[in-house]
Protein backbone atom coordinates (compact mmCIF):
# COMPACT_ATOMS: atom_id res chain seq x y z
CA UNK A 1 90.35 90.27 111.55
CA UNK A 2 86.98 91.40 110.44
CA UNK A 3 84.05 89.64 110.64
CA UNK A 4 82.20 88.55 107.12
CA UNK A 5 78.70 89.48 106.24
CA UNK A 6 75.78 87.88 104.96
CA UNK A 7 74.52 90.67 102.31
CA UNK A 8 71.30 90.35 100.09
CA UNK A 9 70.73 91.81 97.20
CA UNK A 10 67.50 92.30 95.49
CA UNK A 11 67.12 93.84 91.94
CA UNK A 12 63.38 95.35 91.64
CA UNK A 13 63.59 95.67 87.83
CA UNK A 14 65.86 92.94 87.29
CA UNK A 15 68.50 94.82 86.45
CA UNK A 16 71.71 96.11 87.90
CA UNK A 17 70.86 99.31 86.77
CA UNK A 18 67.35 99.39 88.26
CA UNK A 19 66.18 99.79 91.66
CA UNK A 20 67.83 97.90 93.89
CA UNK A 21 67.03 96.67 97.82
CA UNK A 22 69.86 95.61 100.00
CA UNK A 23 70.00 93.84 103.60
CA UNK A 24 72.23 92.46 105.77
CA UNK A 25 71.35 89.68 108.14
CA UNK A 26 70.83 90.43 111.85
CA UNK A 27 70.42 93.98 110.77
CA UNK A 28 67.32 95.56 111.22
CA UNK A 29 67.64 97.94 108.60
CA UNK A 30 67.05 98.32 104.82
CA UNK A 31 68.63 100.67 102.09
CA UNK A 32 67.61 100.92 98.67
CA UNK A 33 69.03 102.40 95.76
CA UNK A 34 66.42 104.45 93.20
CA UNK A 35 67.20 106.10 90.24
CA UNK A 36 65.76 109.22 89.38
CA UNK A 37 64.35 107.96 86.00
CA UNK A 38 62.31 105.35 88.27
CA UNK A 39 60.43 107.71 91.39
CA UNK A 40 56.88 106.95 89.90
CA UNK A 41 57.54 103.18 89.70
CA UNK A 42 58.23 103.01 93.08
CA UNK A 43 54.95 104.42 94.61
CA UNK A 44 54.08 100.49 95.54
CA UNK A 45 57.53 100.19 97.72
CA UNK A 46 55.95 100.27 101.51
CA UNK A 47 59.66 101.08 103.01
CA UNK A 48 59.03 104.57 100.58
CA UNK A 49 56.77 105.69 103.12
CA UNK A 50 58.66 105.49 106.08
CA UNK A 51 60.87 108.52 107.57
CA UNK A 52 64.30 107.72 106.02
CA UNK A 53 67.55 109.37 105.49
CA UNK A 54 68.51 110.03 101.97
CA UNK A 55 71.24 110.60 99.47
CA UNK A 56 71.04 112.39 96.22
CA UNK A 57 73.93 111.37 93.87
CA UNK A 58 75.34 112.91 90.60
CA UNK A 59 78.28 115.60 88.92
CA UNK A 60 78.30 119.42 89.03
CA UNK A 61 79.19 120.84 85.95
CA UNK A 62 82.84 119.83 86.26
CA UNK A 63 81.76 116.45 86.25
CA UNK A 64 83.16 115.94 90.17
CA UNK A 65 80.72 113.62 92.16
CA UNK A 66 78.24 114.95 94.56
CA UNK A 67 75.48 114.59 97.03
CA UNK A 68 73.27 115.95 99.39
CA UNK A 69 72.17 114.39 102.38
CA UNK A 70 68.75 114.95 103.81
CA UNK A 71 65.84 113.57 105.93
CA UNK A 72 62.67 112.33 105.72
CA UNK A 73 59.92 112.22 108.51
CA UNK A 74 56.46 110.66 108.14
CA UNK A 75 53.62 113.16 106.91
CA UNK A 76 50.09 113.57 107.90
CA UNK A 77 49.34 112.18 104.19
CA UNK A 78 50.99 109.27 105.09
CA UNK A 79 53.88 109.93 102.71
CA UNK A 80 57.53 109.83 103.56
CA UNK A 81 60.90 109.95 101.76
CA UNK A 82 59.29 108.99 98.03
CA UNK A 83 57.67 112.15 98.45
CA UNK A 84 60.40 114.02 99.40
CA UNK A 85 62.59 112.73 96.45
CA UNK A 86 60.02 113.81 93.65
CA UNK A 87 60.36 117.11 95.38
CA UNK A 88 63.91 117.52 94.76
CA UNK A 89 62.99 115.62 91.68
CA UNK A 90 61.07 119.24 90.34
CA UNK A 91 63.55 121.46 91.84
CA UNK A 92 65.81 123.11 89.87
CA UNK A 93 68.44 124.09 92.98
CA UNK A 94 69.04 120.02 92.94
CA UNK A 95 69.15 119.18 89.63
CA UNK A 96 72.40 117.35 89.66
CA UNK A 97 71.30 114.14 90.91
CA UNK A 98 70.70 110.77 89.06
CA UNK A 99 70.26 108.40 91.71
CA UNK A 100 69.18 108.47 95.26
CA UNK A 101 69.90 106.43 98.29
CA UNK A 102 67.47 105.30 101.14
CA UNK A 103 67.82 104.49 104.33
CA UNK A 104 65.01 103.24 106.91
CA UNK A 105 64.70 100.27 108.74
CA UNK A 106 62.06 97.15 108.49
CA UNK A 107 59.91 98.87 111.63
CA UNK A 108 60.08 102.16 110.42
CA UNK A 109 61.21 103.58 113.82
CA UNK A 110 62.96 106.73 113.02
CA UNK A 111 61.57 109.44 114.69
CA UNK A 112 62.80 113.35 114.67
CA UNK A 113 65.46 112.21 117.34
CA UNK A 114 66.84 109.74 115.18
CA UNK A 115 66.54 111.39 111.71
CA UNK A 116 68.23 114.66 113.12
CA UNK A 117 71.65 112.22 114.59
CA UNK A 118 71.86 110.30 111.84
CA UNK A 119 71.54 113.19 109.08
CA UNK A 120 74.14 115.46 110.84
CA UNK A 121 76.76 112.06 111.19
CA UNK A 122 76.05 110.76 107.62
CA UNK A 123 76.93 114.75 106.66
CA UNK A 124 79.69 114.82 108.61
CA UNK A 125 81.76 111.86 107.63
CA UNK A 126 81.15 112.43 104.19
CA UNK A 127 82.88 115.94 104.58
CA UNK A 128 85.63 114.67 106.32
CA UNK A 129 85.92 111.56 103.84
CA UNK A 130 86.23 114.10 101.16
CA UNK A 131 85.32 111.68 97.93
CA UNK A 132 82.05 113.82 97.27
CA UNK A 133 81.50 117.23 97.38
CA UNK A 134 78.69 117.83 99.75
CA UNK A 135 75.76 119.92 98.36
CA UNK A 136 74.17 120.68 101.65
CA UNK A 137 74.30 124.30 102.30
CA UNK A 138 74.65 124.14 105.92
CA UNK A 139 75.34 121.57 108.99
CA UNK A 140 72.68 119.65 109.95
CA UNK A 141 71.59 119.98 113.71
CA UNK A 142 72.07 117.02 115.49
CA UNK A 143 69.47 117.45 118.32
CA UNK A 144 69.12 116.33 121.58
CA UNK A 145 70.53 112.31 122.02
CA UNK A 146 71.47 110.65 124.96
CA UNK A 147 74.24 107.93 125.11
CA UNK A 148 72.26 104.85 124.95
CA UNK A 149 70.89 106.75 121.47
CA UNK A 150 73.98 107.87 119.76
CA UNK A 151 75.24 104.05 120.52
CA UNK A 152 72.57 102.37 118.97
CA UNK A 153 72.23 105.08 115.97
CA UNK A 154 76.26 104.94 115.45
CA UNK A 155 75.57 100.58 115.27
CA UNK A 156 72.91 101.65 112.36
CA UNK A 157 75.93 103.68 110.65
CA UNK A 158 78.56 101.21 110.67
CA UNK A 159 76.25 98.31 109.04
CA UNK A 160 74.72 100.73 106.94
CA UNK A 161 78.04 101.44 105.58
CA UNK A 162 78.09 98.05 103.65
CA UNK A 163 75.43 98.60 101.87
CA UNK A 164 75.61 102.23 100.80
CA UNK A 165 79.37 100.64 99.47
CA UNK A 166 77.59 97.32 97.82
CA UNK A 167 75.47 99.58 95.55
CA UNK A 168 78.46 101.89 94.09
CA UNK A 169 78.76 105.15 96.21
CA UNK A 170 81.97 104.97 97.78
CA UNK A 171 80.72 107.76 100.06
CA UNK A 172 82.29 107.00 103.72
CA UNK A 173 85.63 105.41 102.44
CA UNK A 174 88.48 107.18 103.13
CA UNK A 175 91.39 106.86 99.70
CA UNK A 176 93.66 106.01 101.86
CA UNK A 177 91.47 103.18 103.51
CA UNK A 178 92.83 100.47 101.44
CA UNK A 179 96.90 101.31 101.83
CA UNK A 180 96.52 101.98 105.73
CA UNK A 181 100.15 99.89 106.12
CA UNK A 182 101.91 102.56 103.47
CA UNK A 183 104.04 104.14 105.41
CA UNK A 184 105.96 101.42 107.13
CA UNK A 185 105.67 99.40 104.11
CA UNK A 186 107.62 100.18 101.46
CA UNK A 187 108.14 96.93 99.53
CA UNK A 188 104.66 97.88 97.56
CA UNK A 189 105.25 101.29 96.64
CA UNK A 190 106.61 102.12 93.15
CA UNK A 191 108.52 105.56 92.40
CA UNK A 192 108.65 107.75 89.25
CA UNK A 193 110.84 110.52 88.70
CA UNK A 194 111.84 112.36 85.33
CA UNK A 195 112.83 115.92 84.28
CA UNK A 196 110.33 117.46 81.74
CA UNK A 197 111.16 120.94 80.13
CA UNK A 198 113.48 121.18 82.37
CA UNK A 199 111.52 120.98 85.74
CA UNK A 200 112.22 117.79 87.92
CA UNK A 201 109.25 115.67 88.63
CA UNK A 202 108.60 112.98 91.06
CA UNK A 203 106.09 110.83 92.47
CA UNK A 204 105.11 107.91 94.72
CA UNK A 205 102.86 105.24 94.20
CA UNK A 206 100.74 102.27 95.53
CA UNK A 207 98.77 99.85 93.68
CA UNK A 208 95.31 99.05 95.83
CA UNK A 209 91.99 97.29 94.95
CA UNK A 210 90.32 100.50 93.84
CA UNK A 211 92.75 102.01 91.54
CA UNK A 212 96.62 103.40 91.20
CA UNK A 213 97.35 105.64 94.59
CA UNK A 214 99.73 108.21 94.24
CA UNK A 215 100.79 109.80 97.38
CA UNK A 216 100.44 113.13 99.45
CA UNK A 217 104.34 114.82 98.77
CA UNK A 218 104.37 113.85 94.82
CA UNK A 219 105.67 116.48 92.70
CA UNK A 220 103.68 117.36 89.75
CA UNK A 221 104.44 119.11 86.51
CA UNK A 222 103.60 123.34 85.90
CA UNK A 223 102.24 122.41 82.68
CA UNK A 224 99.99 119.58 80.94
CA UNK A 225 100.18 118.84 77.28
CA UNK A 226 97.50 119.92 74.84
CA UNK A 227 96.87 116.09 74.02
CA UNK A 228 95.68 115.50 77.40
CA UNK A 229 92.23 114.54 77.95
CA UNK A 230 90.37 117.93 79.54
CA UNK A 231 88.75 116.10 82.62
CA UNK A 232 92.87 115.07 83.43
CA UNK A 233 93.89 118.49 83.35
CA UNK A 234 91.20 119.65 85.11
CA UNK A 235 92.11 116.82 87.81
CA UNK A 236 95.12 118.60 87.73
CA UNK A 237 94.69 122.06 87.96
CA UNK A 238 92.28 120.89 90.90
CA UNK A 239 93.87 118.65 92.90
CA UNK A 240 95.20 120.70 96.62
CA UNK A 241 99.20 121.71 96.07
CA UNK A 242 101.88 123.64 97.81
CA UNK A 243 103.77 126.52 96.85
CA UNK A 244 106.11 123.95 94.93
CA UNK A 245 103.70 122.24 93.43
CA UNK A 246 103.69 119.27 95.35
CA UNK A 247 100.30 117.46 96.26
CA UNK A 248 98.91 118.27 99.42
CA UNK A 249 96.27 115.28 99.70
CA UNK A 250 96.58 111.47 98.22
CA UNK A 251 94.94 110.90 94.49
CA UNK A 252 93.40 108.11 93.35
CA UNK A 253 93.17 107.76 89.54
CA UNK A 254 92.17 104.63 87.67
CA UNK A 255 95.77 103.33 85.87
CA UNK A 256 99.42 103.47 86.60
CA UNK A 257 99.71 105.22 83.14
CA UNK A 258 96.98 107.96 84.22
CA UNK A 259 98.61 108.49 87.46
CA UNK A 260 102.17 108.72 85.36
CA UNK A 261 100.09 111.32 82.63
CA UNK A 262 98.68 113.26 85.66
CA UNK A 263 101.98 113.33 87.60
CA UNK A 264 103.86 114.65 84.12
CA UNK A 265 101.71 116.21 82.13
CA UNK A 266 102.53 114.17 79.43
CA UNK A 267 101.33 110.84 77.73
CA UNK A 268 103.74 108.28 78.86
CA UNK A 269 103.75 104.19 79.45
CA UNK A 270 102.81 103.55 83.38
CA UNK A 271 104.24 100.38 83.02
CA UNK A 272 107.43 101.61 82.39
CA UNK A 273 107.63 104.84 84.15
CA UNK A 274 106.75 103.19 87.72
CA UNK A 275 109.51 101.50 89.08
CA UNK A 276 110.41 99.79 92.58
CA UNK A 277 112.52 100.28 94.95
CA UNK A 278 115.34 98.14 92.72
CA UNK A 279 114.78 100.44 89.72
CA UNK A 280 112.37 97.29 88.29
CA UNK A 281 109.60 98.47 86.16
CA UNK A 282 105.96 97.72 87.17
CA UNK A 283 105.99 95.94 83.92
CA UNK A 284 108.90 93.51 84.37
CA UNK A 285 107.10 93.07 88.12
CA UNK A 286 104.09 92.08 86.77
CA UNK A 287 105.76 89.34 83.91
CA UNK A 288 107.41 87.74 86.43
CA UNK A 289 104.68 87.46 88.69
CA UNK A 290 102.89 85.57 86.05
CA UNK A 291 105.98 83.37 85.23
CA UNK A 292 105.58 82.64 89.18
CA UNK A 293 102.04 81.39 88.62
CA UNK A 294 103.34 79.06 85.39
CA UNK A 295 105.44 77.14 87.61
């Protein structure tokens, strides 16, 4: 069982979509969450001039999520990552980004050693989570750490994990975090299968608390109807198959009828088209779960 956290939230503008500071308790460190629009209103924020690791987030030009990951140290100007970010803020090679992401801690006690880990870890697990496509052109070096290091540094990135998750990028969490029991469990996952222009299609599901999961092994359709939004059949035409058409990585979309459309091609009632293990529709599964709650 995991523990709970005490988390603290503090809005800067008064806003949720202005700058935002976030702490946990018995954690030494501090993250905080700028948007681009907002770098010369935070010249006044003290934990802007300490050496931090940062996160740039926005879309490329097929409107996928991205970031790059980057460090920065303390200057002989006394400046630190706020500087840095109004770099990238005039440079056209980064223009993607909207938002950035800070992390320091209270004592400002990064140094090179630590900045150089934690960069190359944070850049690591985000390439291996695969939800972002990572804009950094090459690996970060990792320098010289010894063991008592990496231990406290790798504490650092499992608290600052809550955080970074608190204040919308889902960065380090694997899609298949949330349905870790869905292979042995099979009472929760729904099935679809349907022949359309003559091609059989199938597909298996799992509803989890970020969205409609359908699996690694789903079959999806050649072709996608013209009524289709664009950024759906781009999904599509993107998303890692085999020879047979059958996905090669879990996708997480945002409704069971979206994951039915992307799965078919076609506009069609989630609802219906999902079905258990008993042939019961999601939607008959979901009225009687309220008439459950009525008695």
């Amino acid at each position: 069982m995991k523990k709970s956290k005490n988390v603290s939230l503090f809005l800067l503008d008064g806003e949720v979509t202005g700058r935002t500071k976030c702490t946990l308790a018995n954690w030494t460190g501090v993250v905080y969450k700028i948007p681009r629009a907002l770098l010369n209103e935070s010249k006044d924020i003290l934990a802007l001039k300490h050496s931090s690791i940062y996160m740039l987030f926005g879309t490329n030009d097929n409107d996928e999520p991205m970031v790059y990951i980057g460090q920065a140290g303390l200057r002989k100007n006394d400046k630190g990552v706020l500087l840095r970010l109004m770099e990238h803020d005039a440079d056209e090679k980064k223009d993607f980004w909207t938002e950035a992401i800070i992390l320091t801690t209270l004592n400002d006690s990064f140094g090179p050693t630590e900045l150089n880990y934690l960069e190359n870890r944070y850049y690591n697990l985000a390439k291996d989570t695969g939800r972002y496509k990572v804009d950094n052109g090459i690996e970060p070096t990792i320098g010289n750490v010894n063991e008592e290091k990496i231990s406290e540094l790798n504490e650092y990135i499992e608290f600052s994990m809550i955080p970074i998750g608190l204040l919308g990028k889902k960065l380090f969490t694997p899609v298949n975090h949330v349905t870790s029991d869905i292979s042995t469990n099979s009472d929760n996952l729904l099935y679809l299968r349907q022949c359309v222009n003559n091609e059989d299609v199938w597909g298996t599901a799992k509803e989890t608390n970020e969205g409609f999961l359908l699996l690694k092994g789903s079959k999806v359709s050649q072709k996608s109807a013209s009524h289709l939004s664009e950024s759906l059949r781009n999904r599509r035409d993107r998303a890692p198959k085999d020879q047979n058409n059958c996905l090669l990585e879990d996708v997480l979309l945002n409704s069971p009828s979206t994951a039915a459309n992307f799965l078919i091609g076609q506009q069609t009632n989630g609802l219906i088209a999902w079905k258990n293990e008993s042939g019961e529709t999601l939607k008959s599964i979901r009225e009687q779960q309220i008439k459950n709650e009525k008695v």
